[in-house]
Protein backbone atom coordinates (compact mmCIF):
# COMPACT_ATOMS: atom_id res chain seq x y z
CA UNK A 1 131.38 28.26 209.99
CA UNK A 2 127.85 28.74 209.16
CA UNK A 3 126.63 32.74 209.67
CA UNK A 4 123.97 34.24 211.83
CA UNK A 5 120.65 32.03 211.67
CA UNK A 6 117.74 33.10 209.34
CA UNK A 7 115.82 35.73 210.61
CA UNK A 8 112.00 35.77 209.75
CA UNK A 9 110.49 38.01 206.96
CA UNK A 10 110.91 41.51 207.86
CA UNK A 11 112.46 41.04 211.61
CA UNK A 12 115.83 42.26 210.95
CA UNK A 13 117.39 45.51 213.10
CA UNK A 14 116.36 47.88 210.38
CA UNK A 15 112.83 46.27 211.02
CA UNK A 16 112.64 46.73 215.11
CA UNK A 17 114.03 50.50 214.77
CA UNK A 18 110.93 51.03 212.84
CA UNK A 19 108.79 49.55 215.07
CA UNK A 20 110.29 51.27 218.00
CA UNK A 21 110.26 54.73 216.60
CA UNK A 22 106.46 53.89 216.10
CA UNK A 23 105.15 53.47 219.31
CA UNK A 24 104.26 57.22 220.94
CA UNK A 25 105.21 55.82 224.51
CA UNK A 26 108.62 55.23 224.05
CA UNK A 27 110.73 58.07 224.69
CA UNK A 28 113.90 56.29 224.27
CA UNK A 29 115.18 53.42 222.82
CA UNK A 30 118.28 50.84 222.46
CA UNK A 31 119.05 47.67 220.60
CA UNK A 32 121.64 45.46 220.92
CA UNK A 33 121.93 42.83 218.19
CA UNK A 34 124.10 39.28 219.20
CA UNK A 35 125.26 37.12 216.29
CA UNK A 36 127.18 34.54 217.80
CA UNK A 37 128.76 31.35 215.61
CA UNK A 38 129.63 28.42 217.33
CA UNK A 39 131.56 25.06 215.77
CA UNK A 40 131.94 22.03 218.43
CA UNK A 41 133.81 19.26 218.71
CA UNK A 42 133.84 16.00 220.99
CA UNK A 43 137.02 13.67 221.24
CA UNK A 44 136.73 9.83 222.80
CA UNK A 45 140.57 8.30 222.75
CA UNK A 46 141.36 10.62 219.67
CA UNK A 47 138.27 9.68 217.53
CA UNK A 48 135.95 12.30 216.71
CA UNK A 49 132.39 11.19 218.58
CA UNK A 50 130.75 14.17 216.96
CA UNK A 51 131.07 17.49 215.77
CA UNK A 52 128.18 20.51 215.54
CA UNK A 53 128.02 23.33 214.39
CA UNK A 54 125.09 26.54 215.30
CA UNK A 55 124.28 29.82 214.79
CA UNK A 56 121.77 32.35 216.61
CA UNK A 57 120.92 35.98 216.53
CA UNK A 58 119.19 37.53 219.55
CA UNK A 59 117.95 41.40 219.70
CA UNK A 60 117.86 43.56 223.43
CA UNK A 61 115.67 45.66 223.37
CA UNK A 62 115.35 48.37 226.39
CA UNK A 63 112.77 51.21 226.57
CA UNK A 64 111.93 54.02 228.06
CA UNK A 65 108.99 56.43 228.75
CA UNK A 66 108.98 60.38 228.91
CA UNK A 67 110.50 61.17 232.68
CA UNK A 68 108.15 62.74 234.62
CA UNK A 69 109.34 64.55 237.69
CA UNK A 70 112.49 63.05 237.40
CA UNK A 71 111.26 59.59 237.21
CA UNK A 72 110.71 57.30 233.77
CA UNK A 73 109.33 53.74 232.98
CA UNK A 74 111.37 50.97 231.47
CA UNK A 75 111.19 47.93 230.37
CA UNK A 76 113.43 45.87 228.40
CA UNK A 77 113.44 42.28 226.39
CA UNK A 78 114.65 39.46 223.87
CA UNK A 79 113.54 38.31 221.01
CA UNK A 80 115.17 35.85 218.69
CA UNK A 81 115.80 35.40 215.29
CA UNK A 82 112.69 33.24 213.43
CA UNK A 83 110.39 35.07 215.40
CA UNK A 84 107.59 36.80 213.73
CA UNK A 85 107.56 40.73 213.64
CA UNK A 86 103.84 40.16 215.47
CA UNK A 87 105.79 38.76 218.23
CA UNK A 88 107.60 41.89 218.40
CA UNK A 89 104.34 43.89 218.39
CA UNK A 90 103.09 41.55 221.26
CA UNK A 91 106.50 42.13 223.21
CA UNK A 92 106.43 45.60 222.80
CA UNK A 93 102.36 45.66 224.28
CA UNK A 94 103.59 43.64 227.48
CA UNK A 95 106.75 46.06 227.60
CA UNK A 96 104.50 49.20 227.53
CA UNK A 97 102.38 47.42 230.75
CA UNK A 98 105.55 46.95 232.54
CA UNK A 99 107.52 50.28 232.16
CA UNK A 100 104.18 51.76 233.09
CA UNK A 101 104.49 50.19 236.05
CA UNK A 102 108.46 50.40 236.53
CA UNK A 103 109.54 53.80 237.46
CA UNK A 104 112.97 54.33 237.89
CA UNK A 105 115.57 57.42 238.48
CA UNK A 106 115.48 59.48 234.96
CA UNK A 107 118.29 58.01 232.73
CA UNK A 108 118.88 59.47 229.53
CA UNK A 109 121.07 57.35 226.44
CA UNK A 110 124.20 58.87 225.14
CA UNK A 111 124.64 60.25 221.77
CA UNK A 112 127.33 59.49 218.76
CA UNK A 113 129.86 62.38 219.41
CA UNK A 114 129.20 62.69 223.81
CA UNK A 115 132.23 62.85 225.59
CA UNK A 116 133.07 59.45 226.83
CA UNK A 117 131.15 57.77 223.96
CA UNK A 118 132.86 55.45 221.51
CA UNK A 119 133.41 56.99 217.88
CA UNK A 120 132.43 53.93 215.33
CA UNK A 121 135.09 55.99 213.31
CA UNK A 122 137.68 55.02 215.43
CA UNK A 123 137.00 51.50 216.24
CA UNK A 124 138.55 48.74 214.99
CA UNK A 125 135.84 46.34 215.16
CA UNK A 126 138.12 43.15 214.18
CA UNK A 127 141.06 44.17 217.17
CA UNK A 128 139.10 41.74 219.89
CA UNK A 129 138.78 38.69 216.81
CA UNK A 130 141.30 35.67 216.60
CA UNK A 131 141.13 35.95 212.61
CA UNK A 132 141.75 31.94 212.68
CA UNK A 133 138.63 31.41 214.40
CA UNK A 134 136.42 33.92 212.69
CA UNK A 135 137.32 32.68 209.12
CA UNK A 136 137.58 29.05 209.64
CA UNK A 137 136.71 28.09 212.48
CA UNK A 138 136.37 24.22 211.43
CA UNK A 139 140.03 24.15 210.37
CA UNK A 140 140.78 26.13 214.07
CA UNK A 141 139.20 22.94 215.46
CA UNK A 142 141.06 20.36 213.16
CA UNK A 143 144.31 22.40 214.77
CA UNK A 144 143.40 22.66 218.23
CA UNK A 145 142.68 18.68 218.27
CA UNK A 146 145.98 18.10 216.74
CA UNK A 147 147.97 20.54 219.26
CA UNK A 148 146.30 17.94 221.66
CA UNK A 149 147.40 14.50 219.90
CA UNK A 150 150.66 15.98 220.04
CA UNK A 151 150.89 17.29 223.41
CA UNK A 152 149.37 13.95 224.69
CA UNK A 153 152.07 12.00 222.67
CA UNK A 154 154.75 13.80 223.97
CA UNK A 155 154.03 12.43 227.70
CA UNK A 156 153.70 8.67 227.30
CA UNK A 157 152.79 8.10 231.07
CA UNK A 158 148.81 9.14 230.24
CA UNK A 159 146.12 8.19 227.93
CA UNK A 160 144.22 10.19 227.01
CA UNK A 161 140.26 10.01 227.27
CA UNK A 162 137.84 13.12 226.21
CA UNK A 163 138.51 16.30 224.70
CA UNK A 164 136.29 19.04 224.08
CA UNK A 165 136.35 22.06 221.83
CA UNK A 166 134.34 24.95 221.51
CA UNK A 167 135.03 28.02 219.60
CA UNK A 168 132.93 31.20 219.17
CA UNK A 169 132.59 34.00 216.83
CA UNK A 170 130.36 37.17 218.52
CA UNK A 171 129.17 39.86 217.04
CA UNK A 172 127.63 43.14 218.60
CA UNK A 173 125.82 45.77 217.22
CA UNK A 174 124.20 48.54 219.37
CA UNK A 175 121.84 51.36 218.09
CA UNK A 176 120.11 53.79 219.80
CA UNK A 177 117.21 56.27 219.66
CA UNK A 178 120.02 59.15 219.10
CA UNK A 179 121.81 57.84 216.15
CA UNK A 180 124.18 55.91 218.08
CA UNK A 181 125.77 52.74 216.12
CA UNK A 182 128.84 50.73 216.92
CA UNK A 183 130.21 47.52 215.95
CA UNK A 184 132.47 44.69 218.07
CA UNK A 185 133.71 40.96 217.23
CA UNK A 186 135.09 39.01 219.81
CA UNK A 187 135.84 35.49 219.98
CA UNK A 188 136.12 33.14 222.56
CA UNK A 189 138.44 30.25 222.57
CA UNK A 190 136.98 27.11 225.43
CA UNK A 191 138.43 23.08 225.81
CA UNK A 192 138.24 20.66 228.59
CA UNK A 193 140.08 17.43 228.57
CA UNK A 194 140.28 14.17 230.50
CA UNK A 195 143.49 12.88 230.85
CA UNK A 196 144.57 9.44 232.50
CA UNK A 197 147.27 7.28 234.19
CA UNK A 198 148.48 3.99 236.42
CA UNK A 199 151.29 4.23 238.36
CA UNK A 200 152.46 0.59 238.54
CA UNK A 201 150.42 -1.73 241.58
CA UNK A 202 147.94 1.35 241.14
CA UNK A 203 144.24 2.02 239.86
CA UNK A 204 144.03 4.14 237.13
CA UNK A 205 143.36 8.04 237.75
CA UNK A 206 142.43 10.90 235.69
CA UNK A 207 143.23 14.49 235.40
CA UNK A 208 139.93 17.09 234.53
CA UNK A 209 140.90 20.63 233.35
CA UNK A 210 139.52 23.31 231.62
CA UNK A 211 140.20 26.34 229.94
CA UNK A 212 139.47 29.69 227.66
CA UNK A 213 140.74 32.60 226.28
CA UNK A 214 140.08 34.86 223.39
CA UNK A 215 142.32 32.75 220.82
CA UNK A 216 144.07 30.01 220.30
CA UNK A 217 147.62 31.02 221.14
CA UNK A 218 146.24 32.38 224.08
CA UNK A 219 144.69 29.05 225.29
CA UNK A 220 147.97 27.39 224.81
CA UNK A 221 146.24 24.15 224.41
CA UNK A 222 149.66 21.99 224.16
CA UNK A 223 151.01 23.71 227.26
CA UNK A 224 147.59 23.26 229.66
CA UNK A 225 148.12 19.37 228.32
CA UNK A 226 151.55 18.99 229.28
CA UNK A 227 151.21 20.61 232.73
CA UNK A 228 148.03 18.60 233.47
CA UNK A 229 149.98 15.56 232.69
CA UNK A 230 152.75 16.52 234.82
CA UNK A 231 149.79 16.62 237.70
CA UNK A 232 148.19 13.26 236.77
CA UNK A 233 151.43 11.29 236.94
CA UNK A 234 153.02 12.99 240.15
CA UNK A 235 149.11 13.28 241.85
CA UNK A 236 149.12 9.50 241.75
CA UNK A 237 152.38 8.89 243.62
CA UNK A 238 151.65 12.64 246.46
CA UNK A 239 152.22 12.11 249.64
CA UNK A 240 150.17 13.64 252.26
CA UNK A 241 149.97 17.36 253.17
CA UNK A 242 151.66 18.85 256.21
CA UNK A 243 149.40 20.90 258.32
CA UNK A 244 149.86 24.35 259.77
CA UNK A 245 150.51 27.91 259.03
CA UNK A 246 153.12 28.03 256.21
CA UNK A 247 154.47 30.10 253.06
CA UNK A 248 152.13 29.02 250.21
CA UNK A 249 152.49 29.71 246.42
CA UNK A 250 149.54 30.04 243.88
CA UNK A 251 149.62 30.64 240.66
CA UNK A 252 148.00 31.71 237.22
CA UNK A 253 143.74 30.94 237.00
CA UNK A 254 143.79 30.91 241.22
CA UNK A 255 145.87 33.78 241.58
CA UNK A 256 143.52 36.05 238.71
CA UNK A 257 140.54 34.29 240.35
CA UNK A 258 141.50 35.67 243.60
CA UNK A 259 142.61 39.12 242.50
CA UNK A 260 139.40 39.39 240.58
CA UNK A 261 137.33 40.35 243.85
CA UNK A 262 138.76 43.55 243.56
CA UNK A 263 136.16 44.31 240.53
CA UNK A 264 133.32 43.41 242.55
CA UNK A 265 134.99 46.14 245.36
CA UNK A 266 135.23 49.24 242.44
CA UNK A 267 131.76 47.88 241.46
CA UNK A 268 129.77 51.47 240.66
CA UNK A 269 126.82 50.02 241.93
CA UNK A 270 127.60 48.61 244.74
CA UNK A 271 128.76 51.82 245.90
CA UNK A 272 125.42 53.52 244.80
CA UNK A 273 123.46 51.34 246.78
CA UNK A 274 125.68 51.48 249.57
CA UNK A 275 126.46 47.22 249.71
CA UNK A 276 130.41 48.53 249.34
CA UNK A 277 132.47 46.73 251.51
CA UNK A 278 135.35 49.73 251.12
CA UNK A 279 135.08 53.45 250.81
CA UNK A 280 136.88 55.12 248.32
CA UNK A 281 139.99 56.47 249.24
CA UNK A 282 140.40 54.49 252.10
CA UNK A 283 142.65 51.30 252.72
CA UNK A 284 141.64 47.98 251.40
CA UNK A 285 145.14 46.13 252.80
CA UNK A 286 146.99 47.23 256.19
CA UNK A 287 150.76 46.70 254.41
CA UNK A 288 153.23 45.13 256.54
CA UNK A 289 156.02 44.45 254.07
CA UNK A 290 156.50 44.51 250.40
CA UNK A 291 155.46 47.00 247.50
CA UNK A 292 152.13 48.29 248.16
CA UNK A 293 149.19 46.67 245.22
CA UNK A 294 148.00 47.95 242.86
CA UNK A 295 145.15 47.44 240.25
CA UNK A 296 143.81 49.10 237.07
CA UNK A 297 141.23 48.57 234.38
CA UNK A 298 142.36 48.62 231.54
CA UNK A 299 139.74 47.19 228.81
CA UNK A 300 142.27 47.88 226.03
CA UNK A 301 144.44 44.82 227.51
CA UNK A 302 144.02 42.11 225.86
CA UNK A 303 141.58 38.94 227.66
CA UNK A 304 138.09 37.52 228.31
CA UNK A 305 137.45 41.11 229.45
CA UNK A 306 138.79 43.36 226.80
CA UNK A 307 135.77 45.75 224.83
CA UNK A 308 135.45 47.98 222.32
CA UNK A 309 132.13 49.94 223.87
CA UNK A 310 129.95 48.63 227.21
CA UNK A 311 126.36 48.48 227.33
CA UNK A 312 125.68 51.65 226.39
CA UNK A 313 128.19 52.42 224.00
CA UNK A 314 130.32 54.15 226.30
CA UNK A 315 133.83 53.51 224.98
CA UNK A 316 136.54 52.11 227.41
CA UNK A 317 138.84 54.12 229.58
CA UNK A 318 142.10 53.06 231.77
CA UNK A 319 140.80 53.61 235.33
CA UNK A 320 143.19 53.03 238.44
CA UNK A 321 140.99 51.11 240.74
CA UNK A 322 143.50 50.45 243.78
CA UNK A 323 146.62 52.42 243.95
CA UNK A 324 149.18 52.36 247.11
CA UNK A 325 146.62 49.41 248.80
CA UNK A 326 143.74 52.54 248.73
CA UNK A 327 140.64 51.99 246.87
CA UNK A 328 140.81 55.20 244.77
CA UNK A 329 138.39 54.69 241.49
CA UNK A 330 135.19 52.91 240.50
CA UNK A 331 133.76 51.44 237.29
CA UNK A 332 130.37 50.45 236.17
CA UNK A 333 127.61 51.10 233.97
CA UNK A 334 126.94 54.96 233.36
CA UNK A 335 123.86 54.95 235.41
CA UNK A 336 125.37 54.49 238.55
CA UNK A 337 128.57 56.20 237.49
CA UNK A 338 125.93 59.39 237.41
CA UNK A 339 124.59 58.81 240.76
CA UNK A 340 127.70 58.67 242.25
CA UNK A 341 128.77 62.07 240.41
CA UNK A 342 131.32 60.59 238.53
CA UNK A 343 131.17 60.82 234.10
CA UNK A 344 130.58 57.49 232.98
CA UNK A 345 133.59 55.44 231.27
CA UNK A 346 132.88 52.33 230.30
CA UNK A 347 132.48 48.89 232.48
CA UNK A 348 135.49 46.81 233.92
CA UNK A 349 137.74 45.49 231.73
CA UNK A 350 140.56 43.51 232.02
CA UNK A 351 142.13 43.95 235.48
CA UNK A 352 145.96 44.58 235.47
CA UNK A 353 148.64 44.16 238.06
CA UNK A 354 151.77 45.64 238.07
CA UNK A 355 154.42 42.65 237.80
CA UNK A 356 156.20 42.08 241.20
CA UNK A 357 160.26 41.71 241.48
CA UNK A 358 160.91 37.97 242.60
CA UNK A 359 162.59 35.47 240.65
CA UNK A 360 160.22 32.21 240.65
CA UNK A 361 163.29 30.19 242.72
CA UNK A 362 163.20 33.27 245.03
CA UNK A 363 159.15 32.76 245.63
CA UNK A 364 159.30 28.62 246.13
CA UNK A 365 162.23 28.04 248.78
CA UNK A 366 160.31 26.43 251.70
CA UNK A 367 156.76 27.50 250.55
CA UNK A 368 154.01 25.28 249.62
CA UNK A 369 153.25 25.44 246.11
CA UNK A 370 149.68 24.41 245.19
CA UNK A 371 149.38 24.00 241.21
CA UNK A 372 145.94 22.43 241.28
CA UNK A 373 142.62 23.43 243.67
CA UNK A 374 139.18 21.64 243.57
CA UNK A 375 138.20 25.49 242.99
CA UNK A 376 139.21 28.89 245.13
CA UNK A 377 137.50 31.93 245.05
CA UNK A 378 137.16 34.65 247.77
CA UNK A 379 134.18 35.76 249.15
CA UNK A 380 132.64 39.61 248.52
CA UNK A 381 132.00 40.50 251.75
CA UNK A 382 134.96 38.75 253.95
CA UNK A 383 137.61 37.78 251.95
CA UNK A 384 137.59 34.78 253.51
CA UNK A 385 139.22 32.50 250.82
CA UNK A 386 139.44 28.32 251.25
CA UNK A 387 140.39 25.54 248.25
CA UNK A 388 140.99 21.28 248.44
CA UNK A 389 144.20 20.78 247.48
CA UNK A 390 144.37 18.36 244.44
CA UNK A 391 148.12 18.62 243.81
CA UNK A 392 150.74 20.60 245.51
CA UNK A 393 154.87 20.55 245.69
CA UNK A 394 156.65 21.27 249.43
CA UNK A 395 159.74 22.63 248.19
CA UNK A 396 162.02 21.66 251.25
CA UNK A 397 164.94 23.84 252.36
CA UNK A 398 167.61 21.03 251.09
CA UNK A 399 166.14 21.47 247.45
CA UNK A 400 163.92 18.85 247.63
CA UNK A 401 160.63 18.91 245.90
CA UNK A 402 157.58 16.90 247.28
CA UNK A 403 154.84 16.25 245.48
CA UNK A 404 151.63 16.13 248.11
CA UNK A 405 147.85 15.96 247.83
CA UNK A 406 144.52 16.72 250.16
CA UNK A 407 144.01 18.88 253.02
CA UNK A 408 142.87 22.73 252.13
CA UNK A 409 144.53 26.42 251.95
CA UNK A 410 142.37 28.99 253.68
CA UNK A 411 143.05 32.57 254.64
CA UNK A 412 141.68 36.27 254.39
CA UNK A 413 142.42 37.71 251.21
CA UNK A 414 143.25 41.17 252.69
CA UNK A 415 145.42 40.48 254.92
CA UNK A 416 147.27 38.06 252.84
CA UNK A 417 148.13 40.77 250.94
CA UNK A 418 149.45 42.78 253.62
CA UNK A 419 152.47 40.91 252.82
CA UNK A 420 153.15 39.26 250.02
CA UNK A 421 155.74 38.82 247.10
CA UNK A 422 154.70 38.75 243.59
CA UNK A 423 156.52 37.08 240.44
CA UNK A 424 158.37 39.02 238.39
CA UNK A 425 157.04 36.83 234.80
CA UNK A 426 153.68 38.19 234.08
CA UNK A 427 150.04 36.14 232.62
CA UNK A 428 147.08 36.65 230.80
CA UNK A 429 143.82 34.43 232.28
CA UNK A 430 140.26 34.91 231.81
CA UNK A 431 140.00 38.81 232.55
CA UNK A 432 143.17 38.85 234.44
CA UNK A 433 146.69 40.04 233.45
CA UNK A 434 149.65 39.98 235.57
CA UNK A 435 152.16 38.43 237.74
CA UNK A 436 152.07 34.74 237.23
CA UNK A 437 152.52 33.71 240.71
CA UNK A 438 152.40 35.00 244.31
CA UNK A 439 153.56 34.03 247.54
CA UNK A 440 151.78 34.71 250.94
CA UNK A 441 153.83 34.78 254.11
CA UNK A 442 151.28 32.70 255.66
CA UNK A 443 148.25 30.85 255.00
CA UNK A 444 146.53 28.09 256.86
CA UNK A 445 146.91 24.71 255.88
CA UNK A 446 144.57 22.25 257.10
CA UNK A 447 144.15 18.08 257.01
């Protein structure tokens, strides 16, 4: 993989510290440098349709004026790499208009050595990196395309028709006015696939799924194919949903994409501005059976979420966010942490959830188990919570499993809750690690 892209003569960090610490208006400074590394591929039957590879280095830049009577001006920007160091000059006359113009609440950087920041000493900045990406990323690609081929051969019921891969090496570097300077590389693992069959006196369907994770066993590339085949074939002979209010089962991405509301609800500044839909300390789930939730950040996890330092450079810090169904902690960027009173440590990382005590068998009898939405998310302010059923299996009280398709799953995510059962086998997805699978006593099912 090809490195960073060519910056122009004399615009390099070293360069836009100098110019910073130039200008007499700025009172405080920060730059955050983003190297990111990027090799693509695109797969039509199997044969390669093209393959690209890019590199790009951006700079943030945020500044600040002198605070005067408790208020300062800022202003922040990007500038990327091949720009001229006059366009920094130019960007740095049009940020002086608009912090000058911008007052906000006094805010004042953290130093190397202040309690909460991150120590570069003590970071290991390769512990976020999937080494096989980072080094050779072209042979990563050559590997995941093969894991494909093989997964795809493996289940000769589907063709299969695109594939594409896209893996990403990022560096950070952050630098402030106060000697701060720390270090990060992170990589990012992405594919999406087309996959199709005919059932016999049928048209020809196909299967669309995606996903990421921060390296390649974690994408499990061979697995996603062979479940997603699994859909295709049994999606093309579903019968139709049964209505009503019912047990229903969801499962890894849903299940993290519904428990990830909870970050918006510990959001720091959300609570600062007072757009919180909960008050800390309070109940966010009126229990009526089962082991009371609970949630924690924990950035040191590893997943899509996991950092070494936030924005700042603030370094990351285990934080119970829901304990005993109370919301008891908040997270968030060190401004608002200071407005509520509270010492900053670090953004959201990944969210983690106790695993629950039921045996998968124990979670499916007579429940509804839906393995593939159209998309389900919950909303911030309700938790009102509604996905199309693509595929789903009624596991019937005799043992029978039913493969079904259409109709929707709707409910309120909070009162869901209030009773439900959660696997005892545990996953990592996107920012999310936990229990696999819940069920909920009783969601609506609609036609």
């Amino acid at each position: 993989m090809s490195g960073p892209a060519p910056v122009a003569a004399g615009l390099d960090l070293a360069a836009i510290a100098a110019a910073l610490r130039q200008q007499p208006w700025i009172a405080q400074w920060q730059v955050t440098q983003r190297d990111s590394a990027r090799q693509e591929r695109y797969l039509t039957f199997l044969a390669v349709e093209s393959e690209r590879e890019s590199a790009s280095t951006t700079w943030t830049i945020w500044t600040a004026t002198a605070a005067v009577d408790g208020k300062q001006g800022e202003a922040s920007f990007t500038i990327q790499a091949g720009e001229p160091l006059a366009a920094l000059q130019e960007a740095l006359g049009r940020a002086h208009a608009a912090a000058q113009a911008a007052w906000n609440p006094a805010f004042t950087l953290p130093a190397a050595g202040e309690d909460g920041v991150a120590q570069a000493t003590t970071l290991a900045p390769e512990a976020l990196a999937d080494a096989s990406i980072s080094a050779d990323a072209p042979g990563a690609v050559a590997c995941l395309a093969q894991e494909f081929a093989t997964a795809v051969a493996a289940c000769p019921w589907v063709r299969p028709s695109t594939l594409e891969i896209f893996l990403t090496t990022h560096d950070r570097v952050l630098i402030n006015h106060r000697g701060l300077r720390l270090r990060e590389r992170r990589t990012h693992a992405f594919a999406e696939f087309v996959l199709l069959h005919r059932a016999p006196g049928r048209d020809e369907v196909e299967f669309y799924h995606q996903t990421e994770a921060a390296s390649l066993q974690a994408l499990a590339l061979g697995a996603r194919v062979a479940r997603a085949a699994r859909c295709v074939r049994d999606g093309a002979q579903a019968g139709t949903t049964v209505p009503g209010v019912q047990p229903v089962v969801i499962s890894d991405e849903y299940l993290a994409k519904l428990l990830d509301s909870f970050r918006a609800h510990a959001d720091a500044g959300r609570h600062a501005s007072r757009t919180n839909v909960f008050t800390l300390g309070e109940p966010v789930i009126q229990r009526r059976s089962g082991p009371a939730l609970t949630v924690v950040s924990d950035p040191s996890v590893t997943s899509l979420a996991a950092y070494q330092f936030d924005e700042q450079g603030y370094a990351p810090a285990r934080t119970a966010l829901i304990e005993a169904d109370r919301l008891v902690g908040v997270v968030g960027p060190a401004r608002w942490m200071r407005v509520l009173g509270r010492l900053p440590r670090g953004m959201a990382g990944t969210l983690v959830v106790p695993a629950g005590e039921s045996a998968p068998a124990q979670l499916l009898a007579g429940a509804l188990e839906v393995v593939a939405f159209s998309d389900l998310a919950a909303r911030y302010d309700t938790g009102a919570f509604s996905g199309e059923i693509r595929l789903a299996y009624r596991h019937h009280a005799d043992g029978r499993v039913e493969a079904v398709t259409g109709g929707s799953v709707s409910g309120i995510l909070t009162q869901a809750l209030a009773d439900c059962r959660f696997s005892r086998d545990t996953t990592t997805c996107a920012g999310y690690h936990g229990p696999r699978a819940v069920r909920f006593a009783a969601l609506t099912v609609a036609c």
